[in-house]
Protein backbone atom coordinates (compact mmCIF):
# COMPACT_ATOMS: atom_id res chain seq x y z
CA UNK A 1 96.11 78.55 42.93
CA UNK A 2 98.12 76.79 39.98
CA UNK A 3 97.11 79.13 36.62
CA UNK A 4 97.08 76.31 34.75
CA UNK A 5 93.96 75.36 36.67
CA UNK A 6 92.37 78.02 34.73
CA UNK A 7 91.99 76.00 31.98
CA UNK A 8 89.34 73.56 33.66
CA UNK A 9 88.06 71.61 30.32
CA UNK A 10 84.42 72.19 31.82
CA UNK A 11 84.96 75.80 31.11
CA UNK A 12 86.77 75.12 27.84
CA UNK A 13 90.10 73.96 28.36
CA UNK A 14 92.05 70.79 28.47
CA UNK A 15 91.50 68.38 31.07
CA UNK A 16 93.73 67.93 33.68
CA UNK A 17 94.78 64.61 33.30
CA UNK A 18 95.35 62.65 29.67
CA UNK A 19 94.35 59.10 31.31
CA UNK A 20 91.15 58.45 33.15
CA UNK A 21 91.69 58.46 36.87
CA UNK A 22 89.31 55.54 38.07
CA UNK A 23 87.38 55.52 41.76
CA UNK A 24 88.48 51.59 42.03
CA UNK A 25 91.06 50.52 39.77
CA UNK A 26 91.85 46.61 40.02
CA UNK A 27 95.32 45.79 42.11
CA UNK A 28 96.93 43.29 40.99
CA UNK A 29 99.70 41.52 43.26
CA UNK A 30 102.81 40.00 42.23
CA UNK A 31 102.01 39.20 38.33
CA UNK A 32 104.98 36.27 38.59
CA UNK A 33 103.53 34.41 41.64
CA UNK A 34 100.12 34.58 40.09
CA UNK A 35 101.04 33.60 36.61
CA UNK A 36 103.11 30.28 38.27
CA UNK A 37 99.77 29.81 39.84
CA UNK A 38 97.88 29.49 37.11
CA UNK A 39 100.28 27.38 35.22
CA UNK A 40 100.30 24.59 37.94
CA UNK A 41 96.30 24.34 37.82
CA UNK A 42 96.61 24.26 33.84
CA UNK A 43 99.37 21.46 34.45
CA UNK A 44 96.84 19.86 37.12
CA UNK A 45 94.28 20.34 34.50
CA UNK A 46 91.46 20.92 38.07
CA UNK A 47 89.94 24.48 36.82
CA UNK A 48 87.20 24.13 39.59
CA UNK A 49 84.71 22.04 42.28
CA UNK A 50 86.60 22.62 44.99
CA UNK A 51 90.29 22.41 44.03
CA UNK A 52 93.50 22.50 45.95
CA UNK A 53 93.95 26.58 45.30
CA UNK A 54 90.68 27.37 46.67
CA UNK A 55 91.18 25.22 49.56
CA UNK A 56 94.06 26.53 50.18
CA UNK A 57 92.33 30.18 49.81
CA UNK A 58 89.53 29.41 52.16
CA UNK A 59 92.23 27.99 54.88
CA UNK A 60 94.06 30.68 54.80
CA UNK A 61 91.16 33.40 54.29
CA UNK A 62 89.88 31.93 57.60
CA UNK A 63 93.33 31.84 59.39
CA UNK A 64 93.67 35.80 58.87
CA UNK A 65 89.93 36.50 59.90
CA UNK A 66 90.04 34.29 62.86
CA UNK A 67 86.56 32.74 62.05
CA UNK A 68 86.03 29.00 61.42
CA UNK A 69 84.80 28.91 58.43
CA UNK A 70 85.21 30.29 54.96
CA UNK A 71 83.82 29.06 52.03
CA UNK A 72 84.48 30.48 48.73
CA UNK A 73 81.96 31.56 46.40
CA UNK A 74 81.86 32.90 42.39
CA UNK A 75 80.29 36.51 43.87
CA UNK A 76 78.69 38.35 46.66
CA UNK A 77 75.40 38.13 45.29
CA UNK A 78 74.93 34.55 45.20
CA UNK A 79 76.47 34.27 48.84
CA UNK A 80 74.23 36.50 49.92
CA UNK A 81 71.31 34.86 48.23
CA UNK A 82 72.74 31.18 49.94
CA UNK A 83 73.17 32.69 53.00
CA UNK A 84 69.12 34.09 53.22
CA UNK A 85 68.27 30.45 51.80
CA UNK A 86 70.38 28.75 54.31
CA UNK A 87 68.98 30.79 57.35
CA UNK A 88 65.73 30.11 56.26
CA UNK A 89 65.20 34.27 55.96
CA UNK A 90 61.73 34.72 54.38
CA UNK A 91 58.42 36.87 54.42
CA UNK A 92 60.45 40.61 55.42
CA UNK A 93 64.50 41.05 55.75
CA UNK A 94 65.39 44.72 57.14
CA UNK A 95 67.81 45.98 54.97
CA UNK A 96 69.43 49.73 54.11
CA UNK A 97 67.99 51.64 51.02
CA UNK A 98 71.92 52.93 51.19
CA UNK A 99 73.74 50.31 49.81
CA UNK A 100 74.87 48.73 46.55
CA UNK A 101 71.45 46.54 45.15
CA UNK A 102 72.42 43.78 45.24
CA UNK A 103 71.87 43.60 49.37
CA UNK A 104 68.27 43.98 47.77
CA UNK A 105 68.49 42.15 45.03
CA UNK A 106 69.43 39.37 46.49
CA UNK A 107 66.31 39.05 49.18
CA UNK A 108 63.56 39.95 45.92
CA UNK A 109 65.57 37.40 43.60
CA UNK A 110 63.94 34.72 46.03
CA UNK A 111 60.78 36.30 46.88
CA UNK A 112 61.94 37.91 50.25
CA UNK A 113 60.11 41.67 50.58
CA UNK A 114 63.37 43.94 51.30
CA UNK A 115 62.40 46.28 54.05
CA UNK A 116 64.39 49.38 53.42
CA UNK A 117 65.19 51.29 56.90
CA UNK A 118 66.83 54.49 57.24
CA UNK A 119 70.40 55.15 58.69
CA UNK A 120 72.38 57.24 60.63
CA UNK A 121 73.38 60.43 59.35
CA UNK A 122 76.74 60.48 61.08
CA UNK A 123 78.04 57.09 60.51
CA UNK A 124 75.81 55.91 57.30
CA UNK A 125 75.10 52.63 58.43
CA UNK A 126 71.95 51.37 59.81
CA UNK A 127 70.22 53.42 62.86
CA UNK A 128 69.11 50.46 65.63
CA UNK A 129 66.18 52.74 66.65
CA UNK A 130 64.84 52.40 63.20
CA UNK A 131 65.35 49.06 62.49
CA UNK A 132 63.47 48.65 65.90
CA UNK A 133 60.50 50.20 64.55
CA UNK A 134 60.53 48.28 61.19
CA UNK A 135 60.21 45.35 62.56
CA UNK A 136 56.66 43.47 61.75
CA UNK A 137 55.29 39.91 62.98
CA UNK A 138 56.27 39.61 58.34
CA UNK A 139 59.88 39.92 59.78
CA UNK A 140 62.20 37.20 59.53
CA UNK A 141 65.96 38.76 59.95
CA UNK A 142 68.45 41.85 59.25
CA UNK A 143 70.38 42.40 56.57
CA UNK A 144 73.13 45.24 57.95
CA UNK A 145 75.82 46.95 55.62
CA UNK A 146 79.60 47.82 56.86
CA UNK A 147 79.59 50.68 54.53
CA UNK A 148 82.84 51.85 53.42
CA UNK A 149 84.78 49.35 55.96
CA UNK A 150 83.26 51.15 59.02
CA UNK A 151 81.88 48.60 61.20
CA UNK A 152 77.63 48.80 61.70
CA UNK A 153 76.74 49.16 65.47
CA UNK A 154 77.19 45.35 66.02
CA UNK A 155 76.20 45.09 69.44
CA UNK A 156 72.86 46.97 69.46
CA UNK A 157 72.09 45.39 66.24
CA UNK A 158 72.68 42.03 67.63
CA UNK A 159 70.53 42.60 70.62
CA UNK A 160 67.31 43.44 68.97
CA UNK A 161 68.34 40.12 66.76
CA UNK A 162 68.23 38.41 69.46
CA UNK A 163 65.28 39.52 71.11
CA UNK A 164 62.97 39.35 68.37
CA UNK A 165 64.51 35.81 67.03
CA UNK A 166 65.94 37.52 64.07
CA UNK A 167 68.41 36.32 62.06
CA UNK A 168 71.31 38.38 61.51
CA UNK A 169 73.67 39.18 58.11
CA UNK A 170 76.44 41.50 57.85
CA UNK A 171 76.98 42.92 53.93
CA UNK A 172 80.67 42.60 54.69
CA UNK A 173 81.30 43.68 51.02
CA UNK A 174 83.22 47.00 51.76
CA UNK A 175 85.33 45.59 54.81
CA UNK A 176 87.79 42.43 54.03
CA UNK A 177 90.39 42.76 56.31
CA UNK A 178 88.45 45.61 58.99
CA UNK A 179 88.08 45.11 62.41
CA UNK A 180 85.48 45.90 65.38
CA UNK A 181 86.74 46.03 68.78
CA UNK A 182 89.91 44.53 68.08
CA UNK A 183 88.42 41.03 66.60
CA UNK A 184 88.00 40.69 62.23
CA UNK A 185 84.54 41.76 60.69
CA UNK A 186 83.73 37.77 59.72
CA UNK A 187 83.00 36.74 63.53
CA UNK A 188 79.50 38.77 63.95
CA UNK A 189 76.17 38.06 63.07
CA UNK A 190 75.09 34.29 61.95
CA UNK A 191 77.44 35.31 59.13
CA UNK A 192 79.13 37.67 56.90
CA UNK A 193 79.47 38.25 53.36
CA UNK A 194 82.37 39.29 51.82
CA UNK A 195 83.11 40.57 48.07
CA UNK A 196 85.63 40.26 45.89
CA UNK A 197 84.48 41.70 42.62
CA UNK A 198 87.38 43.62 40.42
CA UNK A 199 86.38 46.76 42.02
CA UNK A 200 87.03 46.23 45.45
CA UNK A 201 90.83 46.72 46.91
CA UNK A 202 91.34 42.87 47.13
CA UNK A 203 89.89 41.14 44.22
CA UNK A 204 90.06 37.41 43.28
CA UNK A 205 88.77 39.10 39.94
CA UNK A 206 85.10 37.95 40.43
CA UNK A 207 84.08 36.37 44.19
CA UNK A 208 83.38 36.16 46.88
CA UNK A 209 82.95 34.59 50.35
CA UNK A 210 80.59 33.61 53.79
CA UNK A 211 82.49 33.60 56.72
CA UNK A 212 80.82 31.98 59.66
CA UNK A 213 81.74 30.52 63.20
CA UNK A 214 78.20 28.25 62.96
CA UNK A 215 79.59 24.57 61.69
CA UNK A 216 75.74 23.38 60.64
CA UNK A 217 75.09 26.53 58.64
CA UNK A 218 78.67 26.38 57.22
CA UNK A 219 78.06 22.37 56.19
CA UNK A 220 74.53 23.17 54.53
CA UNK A 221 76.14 26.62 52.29
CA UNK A 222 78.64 24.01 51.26
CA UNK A 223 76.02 22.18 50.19
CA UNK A 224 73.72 24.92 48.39
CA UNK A 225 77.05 26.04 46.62
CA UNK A 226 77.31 23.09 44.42
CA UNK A 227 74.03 21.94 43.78
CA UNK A 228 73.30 19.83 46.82
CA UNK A 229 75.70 17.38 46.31
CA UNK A 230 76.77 15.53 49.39
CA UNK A 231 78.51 13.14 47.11
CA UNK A 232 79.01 11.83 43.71
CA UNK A 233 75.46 11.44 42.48
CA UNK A 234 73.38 12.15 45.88
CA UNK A 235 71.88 15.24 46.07
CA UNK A 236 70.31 15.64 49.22
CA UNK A 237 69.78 19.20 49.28
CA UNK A 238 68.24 21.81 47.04
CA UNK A 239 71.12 24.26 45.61
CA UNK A 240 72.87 26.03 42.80
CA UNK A 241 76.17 27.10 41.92
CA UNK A 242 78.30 29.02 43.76
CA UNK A 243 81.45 27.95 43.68
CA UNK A 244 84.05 29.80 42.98
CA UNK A 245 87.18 28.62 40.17
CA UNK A 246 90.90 28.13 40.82
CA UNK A 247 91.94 31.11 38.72
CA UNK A 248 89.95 33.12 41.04
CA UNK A 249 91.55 31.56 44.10
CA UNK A 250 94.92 32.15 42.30
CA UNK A 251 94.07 35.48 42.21
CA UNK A 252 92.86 35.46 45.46
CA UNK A 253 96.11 33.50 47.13
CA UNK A 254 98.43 36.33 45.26
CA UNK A 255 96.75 39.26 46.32
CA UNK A 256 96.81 37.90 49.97
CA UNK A 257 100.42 38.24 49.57
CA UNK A 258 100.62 41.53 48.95
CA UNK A 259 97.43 42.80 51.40
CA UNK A 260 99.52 45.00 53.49
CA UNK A 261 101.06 47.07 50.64
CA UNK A 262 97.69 47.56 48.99
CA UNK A 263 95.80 48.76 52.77
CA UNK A 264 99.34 51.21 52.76
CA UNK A 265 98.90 53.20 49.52
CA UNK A 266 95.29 53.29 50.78
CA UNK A 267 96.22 54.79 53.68
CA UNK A 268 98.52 57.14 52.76
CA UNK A 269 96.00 58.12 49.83
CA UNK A 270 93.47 58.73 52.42
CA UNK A 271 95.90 60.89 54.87
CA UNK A 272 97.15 62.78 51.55
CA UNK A 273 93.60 63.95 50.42
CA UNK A 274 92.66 65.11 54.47
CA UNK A 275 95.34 67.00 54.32
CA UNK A 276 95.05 68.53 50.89
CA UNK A 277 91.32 68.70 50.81
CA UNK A 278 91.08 70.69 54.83
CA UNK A 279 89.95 73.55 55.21
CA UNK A 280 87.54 73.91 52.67
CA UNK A 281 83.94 74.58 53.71
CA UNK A 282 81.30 72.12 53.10
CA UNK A 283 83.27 69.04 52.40
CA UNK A 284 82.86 66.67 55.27
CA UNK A 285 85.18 63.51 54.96
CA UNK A 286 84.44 59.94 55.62
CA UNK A 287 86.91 59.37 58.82
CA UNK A 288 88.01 55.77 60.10
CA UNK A 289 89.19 54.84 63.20
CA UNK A 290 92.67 54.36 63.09
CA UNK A 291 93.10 52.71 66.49
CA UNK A 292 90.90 49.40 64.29
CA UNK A 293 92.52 47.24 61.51
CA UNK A 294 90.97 49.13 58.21
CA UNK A 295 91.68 48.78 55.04
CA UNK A 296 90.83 52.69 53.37
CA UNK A 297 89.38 51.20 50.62
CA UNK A 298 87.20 54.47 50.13
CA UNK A 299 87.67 58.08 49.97
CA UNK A 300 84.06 59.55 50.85
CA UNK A 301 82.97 63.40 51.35
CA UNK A 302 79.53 64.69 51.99
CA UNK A 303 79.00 67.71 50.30
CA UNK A 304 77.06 70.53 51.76
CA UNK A 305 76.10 72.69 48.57
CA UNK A 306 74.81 75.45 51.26
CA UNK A 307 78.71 76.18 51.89
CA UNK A 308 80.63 74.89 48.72
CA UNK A 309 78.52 76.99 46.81
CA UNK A 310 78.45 73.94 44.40
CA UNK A 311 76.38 70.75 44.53
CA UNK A 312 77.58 67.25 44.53
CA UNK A 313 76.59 66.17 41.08
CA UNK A 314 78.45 69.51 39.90
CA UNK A 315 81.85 69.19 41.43
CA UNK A 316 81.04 65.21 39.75
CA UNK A 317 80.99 66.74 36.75
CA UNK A 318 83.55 69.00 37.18
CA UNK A 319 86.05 66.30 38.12
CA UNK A 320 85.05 63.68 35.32
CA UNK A 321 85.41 66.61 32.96
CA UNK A 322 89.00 66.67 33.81
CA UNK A 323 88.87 62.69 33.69
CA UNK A 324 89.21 62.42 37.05
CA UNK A 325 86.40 59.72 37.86
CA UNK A 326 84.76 60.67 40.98
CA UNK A 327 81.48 59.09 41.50
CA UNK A 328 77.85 59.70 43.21
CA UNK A 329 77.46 56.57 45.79
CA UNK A 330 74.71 55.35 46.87
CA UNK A 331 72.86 57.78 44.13
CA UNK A 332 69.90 57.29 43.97
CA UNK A 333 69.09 54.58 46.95
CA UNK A 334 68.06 51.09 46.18
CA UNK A 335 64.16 52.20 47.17
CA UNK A 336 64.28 54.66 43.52
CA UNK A 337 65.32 51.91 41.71
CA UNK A 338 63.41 49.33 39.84
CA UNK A 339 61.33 47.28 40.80
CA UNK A 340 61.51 48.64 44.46
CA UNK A 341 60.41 52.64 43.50
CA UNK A 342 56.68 50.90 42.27
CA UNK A 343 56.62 48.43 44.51
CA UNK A 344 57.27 50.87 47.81
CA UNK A 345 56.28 54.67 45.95
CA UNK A 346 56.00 56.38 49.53
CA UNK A 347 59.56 54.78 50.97
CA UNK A 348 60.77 57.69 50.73
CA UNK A 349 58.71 59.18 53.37
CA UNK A 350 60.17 57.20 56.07
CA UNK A 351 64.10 57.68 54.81
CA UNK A 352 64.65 61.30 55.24
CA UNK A 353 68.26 60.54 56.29
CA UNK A 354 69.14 58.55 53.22
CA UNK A 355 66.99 60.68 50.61
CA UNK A 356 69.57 63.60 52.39
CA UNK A 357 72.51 61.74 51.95
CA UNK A 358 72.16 60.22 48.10
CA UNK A 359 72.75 63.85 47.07
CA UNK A 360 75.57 64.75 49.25
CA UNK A 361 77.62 61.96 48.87
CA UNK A 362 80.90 60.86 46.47
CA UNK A 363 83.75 59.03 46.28
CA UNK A 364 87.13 59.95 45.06
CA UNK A 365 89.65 57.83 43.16
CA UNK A 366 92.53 55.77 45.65
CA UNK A 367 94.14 52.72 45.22
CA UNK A 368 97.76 51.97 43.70
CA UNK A 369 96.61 53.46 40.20
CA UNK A 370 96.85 56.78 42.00
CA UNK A 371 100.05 58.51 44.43
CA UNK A 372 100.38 62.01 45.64
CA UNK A 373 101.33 63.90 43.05
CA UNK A 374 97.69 63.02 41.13
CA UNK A 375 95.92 63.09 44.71
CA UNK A 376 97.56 66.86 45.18
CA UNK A 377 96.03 67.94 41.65
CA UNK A 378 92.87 66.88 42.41
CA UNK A 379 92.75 68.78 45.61
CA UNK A 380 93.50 71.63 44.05
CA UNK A 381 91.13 71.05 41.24
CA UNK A 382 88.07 70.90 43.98
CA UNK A 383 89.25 73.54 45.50
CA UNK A 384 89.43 75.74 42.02
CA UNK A 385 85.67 74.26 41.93
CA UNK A 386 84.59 75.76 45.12
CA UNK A 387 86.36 79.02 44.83
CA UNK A 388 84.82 79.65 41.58
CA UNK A 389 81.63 77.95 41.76
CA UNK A 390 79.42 81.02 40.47
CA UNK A 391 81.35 80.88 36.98
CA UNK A 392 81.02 77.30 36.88
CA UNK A 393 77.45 77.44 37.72
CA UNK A 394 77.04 80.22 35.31
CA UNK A 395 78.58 78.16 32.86
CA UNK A 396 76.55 75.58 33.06
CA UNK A 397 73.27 77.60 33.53
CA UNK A 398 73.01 75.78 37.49
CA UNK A 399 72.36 77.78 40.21
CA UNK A 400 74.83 77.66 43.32
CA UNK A 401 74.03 77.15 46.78
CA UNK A 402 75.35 80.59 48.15
């Protein structure tokens, strides 16, 4: 173990790193092509409804998933919210308590009850034999997450869809450019949400998108995007704004150019930390199946206090204390947030396997803003952490889990 390591800054040193090293820095493709972008829409003097950049990004967004149609929006949450509207989603939508809120949000924003169902404790994504048993007479479609790019079990999840006359939603947010059995996450369900937000490993810096192979549902989301407008001055529809801006589709077109180099560092990020973070007992990695197209985008480990010796929210703390920006996801489940904890206080009793997971879970900074050399003293940091977990813990006046 490097003796400099001794001087963790939780224990009264200096931390490890001078700059902040971020979960989910933003890429940022080729900074030329982007900024000739932008100055041909300031020259065209069309900053949005529906210009020639984000027709151009929806073309070609829909070329590389293979789906008929893409249409652009300003962020996930309001495609999501279209998308419920659109399918005419209402009464109860089964969604996962594991998940980001917005999956929530966007069903109570409109009145929808979210249903919150429990997962599977292997994969994280939601368990088909739960959903099954969720489902009420109240229940009006599915809501299911790719968490972390892995695909949800699309089949099973489609079958029970089907069977009930469900409608179906993948929360594609986590997994742009994945793939499931060889075909592109974007062809499943009635339709898919993707984001684009800042965080995420391609960004258009705030957006999103609904991809969809249905041509009616496709025509009315265009619709709801902009208001209703099926023309200048007719509104035949009730709708809002969604649309997304040419600077995000310039954004958007440039980091499409530069996709494959991103999903690279990603991957070799994730192969570096397996490698530097094996071995080492209760830290259970987040693996993806590298036979599929996947894009890496997040370095996950469950943490099993019972055999690190320290819990998840300490090696957090740890880390961040040497600015290394590790973070608690999905902490602490959309069902003990607000307004969800008082509107469903007993939730909890039917989500054993995502009230176990929130306090296991975190994610581990990747992306272009980190390489191996930072990636190797971060290993080594965690590893410090479990090797001397009682004199953190003592530290800190926290008990271990040995």
């Amino acid at each position: 173990m490097d003796n400099d390591l001794l001087e963790l800054a939780i224990l009264g040193g200096r931390p490890a790193f001078e700059e902040k090293l971020h979960v989910g820095r933003p890429n940022v493709g080729e900074k030329a092509r982007l900024l000739s972008r932008i100055d041909q829409m300031l020259d065209r003097v069309w900053l949005s409804n529906n210009g020639p950049l984000v027709q151009e990004f929806e073309q070609k967004m829909a070329a590389l998933l293979g789906v008929k149609h893409v249409i652009a929006m300003c962020n996930a949450t309001i495609a999501l919210e279209i998308v419920t509207r659109a399918l005419g989603m209402d009464g109860e939508v089964i969604v996962p308590s594991f998940t980001f809120v917005a999956t929530a949000h966007s069903l109570q924003w409109q009145g929808v009850t979210p249903v919150f169902c429990d997962i599977d404790p292997e994969t994280h994504l939601l368990d088909p034999v739960c959903v099954e048993k969720m489902i009420t007479p109240r229940t009006t479609g599915i809501i299911a997450v790719h968490l972390w790019g892995r695909p949800c079990e699309i089949e099973a999840l489609t079958e029970i869809a089907d069977r009930h006359g469900l409608k179906l939603v993948f929360d594609a947010a986590h997994a742009f450019n994945c793939s499931h059995n060889g075909k592109m996450i974007g062809n499943f369900g009635d339709a898919e949400v993707f984001s684009f937000h800042a965080t995420k490993f391609f960004n258009t810096f705030e957006g999103g998108a609904i991809a969809t192979n249905n041509d009616e549902l496709a025509a009315k989301i265009r619709l709801m995007k902009n208001f209703g407008f099926a023309g200048y001055d007719k509104v035949i529809y009730v709708g809002t704004n969604g649309k997304m801006t040419e600077v995000c589709a310039a954004m958007g077109l440039t980091g499409l150019e530069s996709l494959d180099d991103f999903i690279a560092v990603n991957r070799a990020n994730y192969r570096c930390y397996l490698d530097g973070l094996a071995g080492i007992p209760g830290l259970k990695p987040v693996l993806y199946d590298e036979a599929e197209k996947c894009n890496y985008q997040y370095i996950v480990f469950e943490v099993d206090e019972a055999l690190t010796g320290i819990s998840r929210d300490l090696l957090v703390e740890v880390l961040q204390a040497e600015n290394v920006m590790a973070r608690r996801y999905f902490f602490p489940g959309c069902h003990q947030m607000e307004p969800y904890r008082s509107y469903f206080p007993h939730a909890h009793l039917l989500l054993p396997e995502t009230e176990r997971l929130v306090g296991r879970v975190m994610s581990l900074p990747t992306g272009t803003a980190v390489g191996k050399d930072e990636i190797g003293k971060i290993c080594n940091l965690m590893r410090f952490a479990v090797s001397h977990s009682q004199e953190i813990c003592g530290k800190l006046g926290k008990s271990g889990g040995r």
